[in-house]
C-alpha atoms as a PDB file:
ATOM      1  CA  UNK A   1      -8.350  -1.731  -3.085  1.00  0.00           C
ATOM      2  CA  UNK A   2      -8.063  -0.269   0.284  1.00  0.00           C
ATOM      3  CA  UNK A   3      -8.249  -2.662   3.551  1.00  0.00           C
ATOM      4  CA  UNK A   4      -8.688  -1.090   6.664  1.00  0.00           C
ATOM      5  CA  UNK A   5      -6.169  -2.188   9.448  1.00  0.00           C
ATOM      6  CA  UNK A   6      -6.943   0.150  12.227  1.00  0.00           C
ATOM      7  CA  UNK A   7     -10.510   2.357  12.679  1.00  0.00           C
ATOM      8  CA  UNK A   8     -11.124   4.387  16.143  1.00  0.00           C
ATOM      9  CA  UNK A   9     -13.774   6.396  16.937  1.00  0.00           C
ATOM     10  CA  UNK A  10     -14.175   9.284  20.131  1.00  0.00           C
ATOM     11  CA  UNK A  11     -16.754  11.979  21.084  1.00  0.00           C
ATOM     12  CA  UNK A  12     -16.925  14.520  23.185  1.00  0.00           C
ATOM     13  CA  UNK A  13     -19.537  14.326  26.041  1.00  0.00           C
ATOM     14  CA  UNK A  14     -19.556  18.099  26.529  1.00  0.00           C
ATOM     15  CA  UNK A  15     -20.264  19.152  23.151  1.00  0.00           C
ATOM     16  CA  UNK A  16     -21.399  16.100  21.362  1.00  0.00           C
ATOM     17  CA  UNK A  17     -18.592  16.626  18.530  1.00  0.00           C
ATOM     18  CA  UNK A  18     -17.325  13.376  17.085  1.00  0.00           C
ATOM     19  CA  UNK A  19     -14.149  12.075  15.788  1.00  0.00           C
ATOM     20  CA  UNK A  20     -12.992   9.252  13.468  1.00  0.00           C
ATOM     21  CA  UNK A  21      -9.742   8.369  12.251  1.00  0.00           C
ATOM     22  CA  UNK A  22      -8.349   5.106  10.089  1.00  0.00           C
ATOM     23  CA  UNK A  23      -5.738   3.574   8.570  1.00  0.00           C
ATOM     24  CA  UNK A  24      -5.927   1.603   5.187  1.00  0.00           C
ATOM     25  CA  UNK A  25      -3.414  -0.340   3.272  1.00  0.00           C
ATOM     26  CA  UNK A  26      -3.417  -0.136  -0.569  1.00  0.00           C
ATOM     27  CA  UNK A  27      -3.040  -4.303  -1.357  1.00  0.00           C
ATOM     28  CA  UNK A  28      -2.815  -2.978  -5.272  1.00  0.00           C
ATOM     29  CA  UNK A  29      -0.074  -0.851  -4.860  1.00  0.00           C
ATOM     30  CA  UNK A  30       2.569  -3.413  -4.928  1.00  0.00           C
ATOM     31  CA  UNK A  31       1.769  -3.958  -8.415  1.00  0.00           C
ATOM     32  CA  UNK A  32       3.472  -0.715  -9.084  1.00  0.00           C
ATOM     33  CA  UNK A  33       6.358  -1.312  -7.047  1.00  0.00           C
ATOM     34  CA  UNK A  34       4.998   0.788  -4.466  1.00  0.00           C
ATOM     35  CA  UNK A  35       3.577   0.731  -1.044  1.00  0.00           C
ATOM     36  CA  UNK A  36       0.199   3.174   0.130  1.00  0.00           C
ATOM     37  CA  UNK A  37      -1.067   3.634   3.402  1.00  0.00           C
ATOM     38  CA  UNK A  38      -4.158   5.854   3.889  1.00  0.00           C
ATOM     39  CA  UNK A  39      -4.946   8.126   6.826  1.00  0.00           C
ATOM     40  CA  UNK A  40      -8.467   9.196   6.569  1.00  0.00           C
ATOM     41  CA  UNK A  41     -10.317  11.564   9.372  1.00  0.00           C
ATOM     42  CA  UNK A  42     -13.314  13.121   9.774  1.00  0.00           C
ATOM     43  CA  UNK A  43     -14.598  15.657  12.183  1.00  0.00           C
ATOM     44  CA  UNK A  44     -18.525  16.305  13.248  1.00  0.00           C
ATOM     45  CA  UNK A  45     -19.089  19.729  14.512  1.00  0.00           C
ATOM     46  CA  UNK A  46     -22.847  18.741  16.042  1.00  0.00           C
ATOM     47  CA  UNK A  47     -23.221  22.863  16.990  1.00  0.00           C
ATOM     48  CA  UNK A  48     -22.756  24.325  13.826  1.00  0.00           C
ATOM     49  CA  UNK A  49     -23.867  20.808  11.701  1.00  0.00           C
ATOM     50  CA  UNK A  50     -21.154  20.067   9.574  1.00  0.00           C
ATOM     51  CA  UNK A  51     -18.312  17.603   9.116  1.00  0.00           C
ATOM     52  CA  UNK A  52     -15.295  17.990   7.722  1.00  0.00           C
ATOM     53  CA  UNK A  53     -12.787  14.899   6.050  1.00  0.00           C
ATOM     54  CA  UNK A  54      -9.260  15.034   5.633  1.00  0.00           C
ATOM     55  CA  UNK A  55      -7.237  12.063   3.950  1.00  0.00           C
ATOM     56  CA  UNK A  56      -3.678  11.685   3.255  1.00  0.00           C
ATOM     57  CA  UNK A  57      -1.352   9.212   1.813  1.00  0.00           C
ATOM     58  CA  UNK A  58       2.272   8.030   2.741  1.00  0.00           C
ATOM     59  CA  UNK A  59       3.636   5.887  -0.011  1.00  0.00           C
ATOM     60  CA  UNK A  60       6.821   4.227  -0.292  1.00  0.00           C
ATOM     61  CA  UNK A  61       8.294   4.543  -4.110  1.00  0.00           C
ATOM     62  CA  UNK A  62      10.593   1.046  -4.790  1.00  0.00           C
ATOM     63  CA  UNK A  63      11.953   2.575  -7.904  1.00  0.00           C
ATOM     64  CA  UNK A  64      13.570   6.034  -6.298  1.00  0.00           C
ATOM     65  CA  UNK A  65      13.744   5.020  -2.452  1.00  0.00           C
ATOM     66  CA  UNK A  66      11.602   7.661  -1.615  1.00  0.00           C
ATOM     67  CA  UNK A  67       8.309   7.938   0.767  1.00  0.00           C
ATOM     68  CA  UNK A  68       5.962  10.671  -0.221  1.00  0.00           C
ATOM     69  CA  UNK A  69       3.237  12.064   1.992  1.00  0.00           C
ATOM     70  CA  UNK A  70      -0.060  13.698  -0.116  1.00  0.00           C
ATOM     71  CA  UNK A  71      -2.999  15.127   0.912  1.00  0.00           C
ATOM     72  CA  UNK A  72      -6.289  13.511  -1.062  1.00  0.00           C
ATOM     73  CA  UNK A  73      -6.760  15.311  -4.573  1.00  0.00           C
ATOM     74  CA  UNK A  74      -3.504  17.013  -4.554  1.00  0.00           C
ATOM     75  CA  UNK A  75       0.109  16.903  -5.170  1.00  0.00           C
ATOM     76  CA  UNK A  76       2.811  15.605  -3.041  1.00  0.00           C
ATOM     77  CA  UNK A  77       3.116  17.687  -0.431  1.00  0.00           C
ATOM     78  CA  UNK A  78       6.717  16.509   1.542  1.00  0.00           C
ATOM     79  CA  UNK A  79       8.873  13.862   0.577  1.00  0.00           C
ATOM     80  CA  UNK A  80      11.595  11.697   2.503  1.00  0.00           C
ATOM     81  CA  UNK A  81      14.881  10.832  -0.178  1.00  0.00           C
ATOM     82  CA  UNK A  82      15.943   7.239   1.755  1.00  0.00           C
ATOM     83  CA  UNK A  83      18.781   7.264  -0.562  1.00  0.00           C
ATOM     84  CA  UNK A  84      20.145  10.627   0.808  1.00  0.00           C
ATOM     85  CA  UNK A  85      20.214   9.891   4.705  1.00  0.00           C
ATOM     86  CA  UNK A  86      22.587   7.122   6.985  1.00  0.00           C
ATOM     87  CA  UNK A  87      19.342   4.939   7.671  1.00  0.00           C
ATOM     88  CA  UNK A  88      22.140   1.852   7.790  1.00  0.00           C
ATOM     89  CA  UNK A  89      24.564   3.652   9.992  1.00  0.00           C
ATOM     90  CA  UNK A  90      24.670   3.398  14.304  1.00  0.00           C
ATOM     91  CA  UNK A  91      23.053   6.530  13.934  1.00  0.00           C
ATOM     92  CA  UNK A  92      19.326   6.393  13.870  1.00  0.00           C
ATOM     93  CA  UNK A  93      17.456   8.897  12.518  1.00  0.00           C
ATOM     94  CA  UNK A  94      14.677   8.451  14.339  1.00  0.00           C
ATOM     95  CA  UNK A  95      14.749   8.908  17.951  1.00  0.00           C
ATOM     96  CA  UNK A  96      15.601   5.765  19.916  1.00  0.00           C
ATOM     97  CA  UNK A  97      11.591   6.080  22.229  1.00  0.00           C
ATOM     98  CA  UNK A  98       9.878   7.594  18.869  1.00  0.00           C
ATOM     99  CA  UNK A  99       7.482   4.541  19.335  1.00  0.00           C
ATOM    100  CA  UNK A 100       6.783   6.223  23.020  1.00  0.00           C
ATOM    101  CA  UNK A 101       6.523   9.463  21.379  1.00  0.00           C
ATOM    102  CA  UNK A 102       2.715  11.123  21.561  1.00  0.00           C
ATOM    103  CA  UNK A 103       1.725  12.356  18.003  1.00  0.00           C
ATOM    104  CA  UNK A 104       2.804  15.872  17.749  1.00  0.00           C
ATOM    105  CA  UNK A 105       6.598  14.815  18.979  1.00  0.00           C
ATOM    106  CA  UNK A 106       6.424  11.728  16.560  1.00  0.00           C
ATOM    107  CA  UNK A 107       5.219  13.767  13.284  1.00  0.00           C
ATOM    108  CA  UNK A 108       7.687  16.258  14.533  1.00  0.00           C
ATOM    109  CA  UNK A 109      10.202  13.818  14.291  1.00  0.00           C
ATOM    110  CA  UNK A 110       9.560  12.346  11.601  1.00  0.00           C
ATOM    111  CA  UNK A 111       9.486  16.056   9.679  1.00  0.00           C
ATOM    112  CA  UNK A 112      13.076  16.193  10.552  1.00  0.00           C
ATOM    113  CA  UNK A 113      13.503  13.364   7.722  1.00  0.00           C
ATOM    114  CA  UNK A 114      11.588  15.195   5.064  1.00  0.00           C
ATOM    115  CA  UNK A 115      13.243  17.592   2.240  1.00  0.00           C
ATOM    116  CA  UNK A 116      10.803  20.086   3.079  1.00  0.00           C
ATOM    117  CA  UNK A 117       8.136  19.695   6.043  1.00  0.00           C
ATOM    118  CA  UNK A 118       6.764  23.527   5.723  1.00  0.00           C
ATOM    119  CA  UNK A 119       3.609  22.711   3.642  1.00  0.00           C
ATOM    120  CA  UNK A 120       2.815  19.471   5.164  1.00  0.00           C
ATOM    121  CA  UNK A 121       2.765  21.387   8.637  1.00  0.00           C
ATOM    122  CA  UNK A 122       0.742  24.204   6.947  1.00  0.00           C
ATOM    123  CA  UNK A 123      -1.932  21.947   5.540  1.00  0.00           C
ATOM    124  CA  UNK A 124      -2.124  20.242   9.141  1.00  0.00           C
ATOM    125  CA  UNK A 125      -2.326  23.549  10.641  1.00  0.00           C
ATOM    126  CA  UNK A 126      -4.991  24.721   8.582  1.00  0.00           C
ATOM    127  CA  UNK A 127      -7.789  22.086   8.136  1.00  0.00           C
ATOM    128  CA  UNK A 128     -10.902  24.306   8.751  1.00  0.00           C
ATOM    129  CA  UNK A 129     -12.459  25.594  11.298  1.00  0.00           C
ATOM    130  CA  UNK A 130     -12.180  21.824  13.959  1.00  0.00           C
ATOM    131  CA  UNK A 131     -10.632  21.379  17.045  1.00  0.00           C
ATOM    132  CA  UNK A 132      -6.414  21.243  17.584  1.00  0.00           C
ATOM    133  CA  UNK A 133      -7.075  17.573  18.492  1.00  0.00           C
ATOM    134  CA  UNK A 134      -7.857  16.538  14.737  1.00  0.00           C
ATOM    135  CA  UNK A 135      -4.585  17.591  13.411  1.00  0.00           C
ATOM    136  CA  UNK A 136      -3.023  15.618  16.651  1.00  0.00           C
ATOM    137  CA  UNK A 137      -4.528  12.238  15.362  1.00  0.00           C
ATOM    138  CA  UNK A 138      -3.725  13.133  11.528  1.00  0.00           C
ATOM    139  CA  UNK A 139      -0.128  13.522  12.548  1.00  0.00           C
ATOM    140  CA  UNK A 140      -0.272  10.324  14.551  1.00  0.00           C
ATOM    141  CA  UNK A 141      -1.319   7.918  11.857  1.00  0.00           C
ATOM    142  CA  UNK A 142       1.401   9.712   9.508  1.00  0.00           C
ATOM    143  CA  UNK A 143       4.104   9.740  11.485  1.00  0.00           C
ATOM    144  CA  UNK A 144       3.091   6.361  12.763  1.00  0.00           C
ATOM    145  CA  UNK A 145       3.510   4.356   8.857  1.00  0.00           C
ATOM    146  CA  UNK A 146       6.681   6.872   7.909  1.00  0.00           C
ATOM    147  CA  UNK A 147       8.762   5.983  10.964  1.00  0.00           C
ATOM    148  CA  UNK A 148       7.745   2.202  10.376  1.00  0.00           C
ATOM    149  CA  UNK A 149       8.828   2.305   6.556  1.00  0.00           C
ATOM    150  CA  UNK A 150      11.868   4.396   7.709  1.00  0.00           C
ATOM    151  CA  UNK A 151      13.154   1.231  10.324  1.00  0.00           C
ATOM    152  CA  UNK A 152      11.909  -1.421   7.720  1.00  0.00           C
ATOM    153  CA  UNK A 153      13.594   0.439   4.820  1.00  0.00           C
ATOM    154  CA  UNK A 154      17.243  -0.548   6.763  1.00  0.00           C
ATOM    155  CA  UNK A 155      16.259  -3.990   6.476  1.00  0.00           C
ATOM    156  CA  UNK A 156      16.707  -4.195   3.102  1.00  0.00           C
ATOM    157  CA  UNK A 157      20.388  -4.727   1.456  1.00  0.00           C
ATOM    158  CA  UNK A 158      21.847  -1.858  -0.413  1.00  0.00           C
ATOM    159  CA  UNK A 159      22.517  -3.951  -3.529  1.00  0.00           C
ATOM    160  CA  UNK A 160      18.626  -5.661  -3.669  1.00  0.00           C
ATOM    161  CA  UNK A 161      16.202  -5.542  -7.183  1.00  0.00           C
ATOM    162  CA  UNK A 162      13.069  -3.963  -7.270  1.00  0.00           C
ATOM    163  CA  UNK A 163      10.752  -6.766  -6.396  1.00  0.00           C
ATOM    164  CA  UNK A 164      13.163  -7.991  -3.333  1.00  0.00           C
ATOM    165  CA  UNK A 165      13.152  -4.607  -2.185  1.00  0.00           C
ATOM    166  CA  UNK A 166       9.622  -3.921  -2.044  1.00  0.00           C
ATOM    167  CA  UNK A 167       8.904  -8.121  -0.445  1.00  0.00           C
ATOM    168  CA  UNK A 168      11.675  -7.289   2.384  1.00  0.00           C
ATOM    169  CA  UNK A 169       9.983  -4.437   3.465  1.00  0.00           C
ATOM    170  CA  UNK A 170       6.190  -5.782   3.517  1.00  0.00           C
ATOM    171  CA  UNK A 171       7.909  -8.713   5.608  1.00  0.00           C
ATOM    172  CA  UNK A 172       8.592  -6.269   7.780  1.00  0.00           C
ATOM    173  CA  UNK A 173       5.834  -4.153   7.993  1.00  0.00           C
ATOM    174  CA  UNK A 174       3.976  -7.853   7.900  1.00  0.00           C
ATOM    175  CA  UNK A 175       5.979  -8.714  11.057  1.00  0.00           C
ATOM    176  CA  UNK A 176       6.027  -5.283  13.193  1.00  0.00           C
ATOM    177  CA  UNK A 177       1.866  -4.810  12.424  1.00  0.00           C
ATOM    178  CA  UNK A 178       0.305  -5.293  15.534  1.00  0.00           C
ATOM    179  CA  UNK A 179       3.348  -3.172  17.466  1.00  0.00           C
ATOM    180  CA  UNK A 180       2.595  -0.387  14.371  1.00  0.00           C
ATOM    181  CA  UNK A 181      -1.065  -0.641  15.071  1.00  0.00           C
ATOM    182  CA  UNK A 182      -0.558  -0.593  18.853  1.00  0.00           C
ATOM    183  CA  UNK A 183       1.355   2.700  18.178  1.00  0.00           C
ATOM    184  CA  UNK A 184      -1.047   4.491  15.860  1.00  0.00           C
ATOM    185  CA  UNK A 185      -3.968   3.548  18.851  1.00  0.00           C
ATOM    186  CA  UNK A 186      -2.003   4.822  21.678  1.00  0.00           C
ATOM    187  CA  UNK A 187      -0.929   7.786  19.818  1.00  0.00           C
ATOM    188  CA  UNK A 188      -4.661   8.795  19.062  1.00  0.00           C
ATOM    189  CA  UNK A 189      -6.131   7.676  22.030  1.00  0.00           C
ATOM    190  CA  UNK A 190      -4.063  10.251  23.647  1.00  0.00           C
ATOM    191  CA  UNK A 191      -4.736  12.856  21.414  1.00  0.00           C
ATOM    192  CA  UNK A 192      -8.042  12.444  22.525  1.00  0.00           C
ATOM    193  CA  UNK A 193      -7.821  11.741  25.984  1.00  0.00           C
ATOM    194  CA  UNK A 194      -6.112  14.800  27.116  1.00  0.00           C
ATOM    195  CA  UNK A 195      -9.046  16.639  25.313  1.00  0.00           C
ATOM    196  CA  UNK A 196     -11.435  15.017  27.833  1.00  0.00           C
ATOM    197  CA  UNK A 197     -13.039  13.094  24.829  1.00  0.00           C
ATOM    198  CA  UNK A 198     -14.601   9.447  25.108  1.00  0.00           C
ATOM    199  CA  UNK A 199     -13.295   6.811  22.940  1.00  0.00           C
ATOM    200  CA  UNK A 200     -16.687   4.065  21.215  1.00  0.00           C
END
């Protein structure tokens, strides 16, 4: 069951295009010891008349510490090992302003993490036929819940079960959720913005 935490809408008043993009929460996915978010986006072309969806996942995987990013109705297409990296160290991964970061410099980021980042970027890059800005709020709403479950991942003590794992880090994506939504919003909003679209 998918609830929606975050929905925007924009058009643009030259063309007439519109945009949508939202972010879901899978509230089953616990009961498999994992953790889904959903970024879904759609794109109407009003010239030529059609509309095109794109929808990926970012899931966090209790039993192997990993996050894996998929595009709908196909296999994982990047994949972040937390086990691998110095998330607990003085180090951070992530860069100390990601959460000022626009989109493209937050995915970009965040791609740094990932074993292999070449097919996620290809995917991105090759949605058909819409505007650049699509891929711009696609990349904001993943890197937006990866770099979230990244800092809320080094939360959680090295030694903890399962089931303590996966509770520490909803407490903490329970208690950073309006400053994750606020993100994902700004992010898109200025994908769109420096297009010249409209938000509604």
């Amino acid at each position: 069951m998918k609830a929606t935490l975050k929905s925007l809408r924009f058009r643009d008043p030259k063309t007439g295009d519109e945009c949508s993009i939202e972010l879901g929460f899978d509230t089953l996915s616990i009961l498999d010891d994992t953790i889904e978010f959903e970024i879904r986006g759609w794109y109407y072309h009003r010239r030529e008349n059609f509309r095109t969806e794109e929808s990926f996942t970012v899931l966090y995987n209790a039993n192997d510490n990993c996050i894996y990013i998929k595009r709908f109705g196909e296999k994982d297409v990047a994949k972040i090992n937390l086990e691998d990296r110095p998330y607990r160290n003085e180090q951070n991964t992530l860069p100390n302003d990601f959460e000022n970061l626009e989109g493209p410099q937050a995915f970009d980021a965040v791609c740094k993490l990932m074993d292999d980042s070449s097919e996620l970027e290809r995917i991105i890059k090759g949605i058909p036929a819409v505007d650049p800005i699509f891929g711009c709020i696609i990349k904001s709403g993943i890197s937006t819940t990866v770099g979230q479950i990244v800092k809320c991942s080094k939360t959680v003590a090295k030694d903890s079960k399962l089931r303590q794992k996966i509770r520490d880090i909803l407490r903490c994506l329970g208690v950073n959720k309006l400053s994750m939504l606020a993100q994902f919003t700004m992010r898109a909003i200025r994908c769109m913005l420096m297009a010249g679209w409209d938000i509604f």
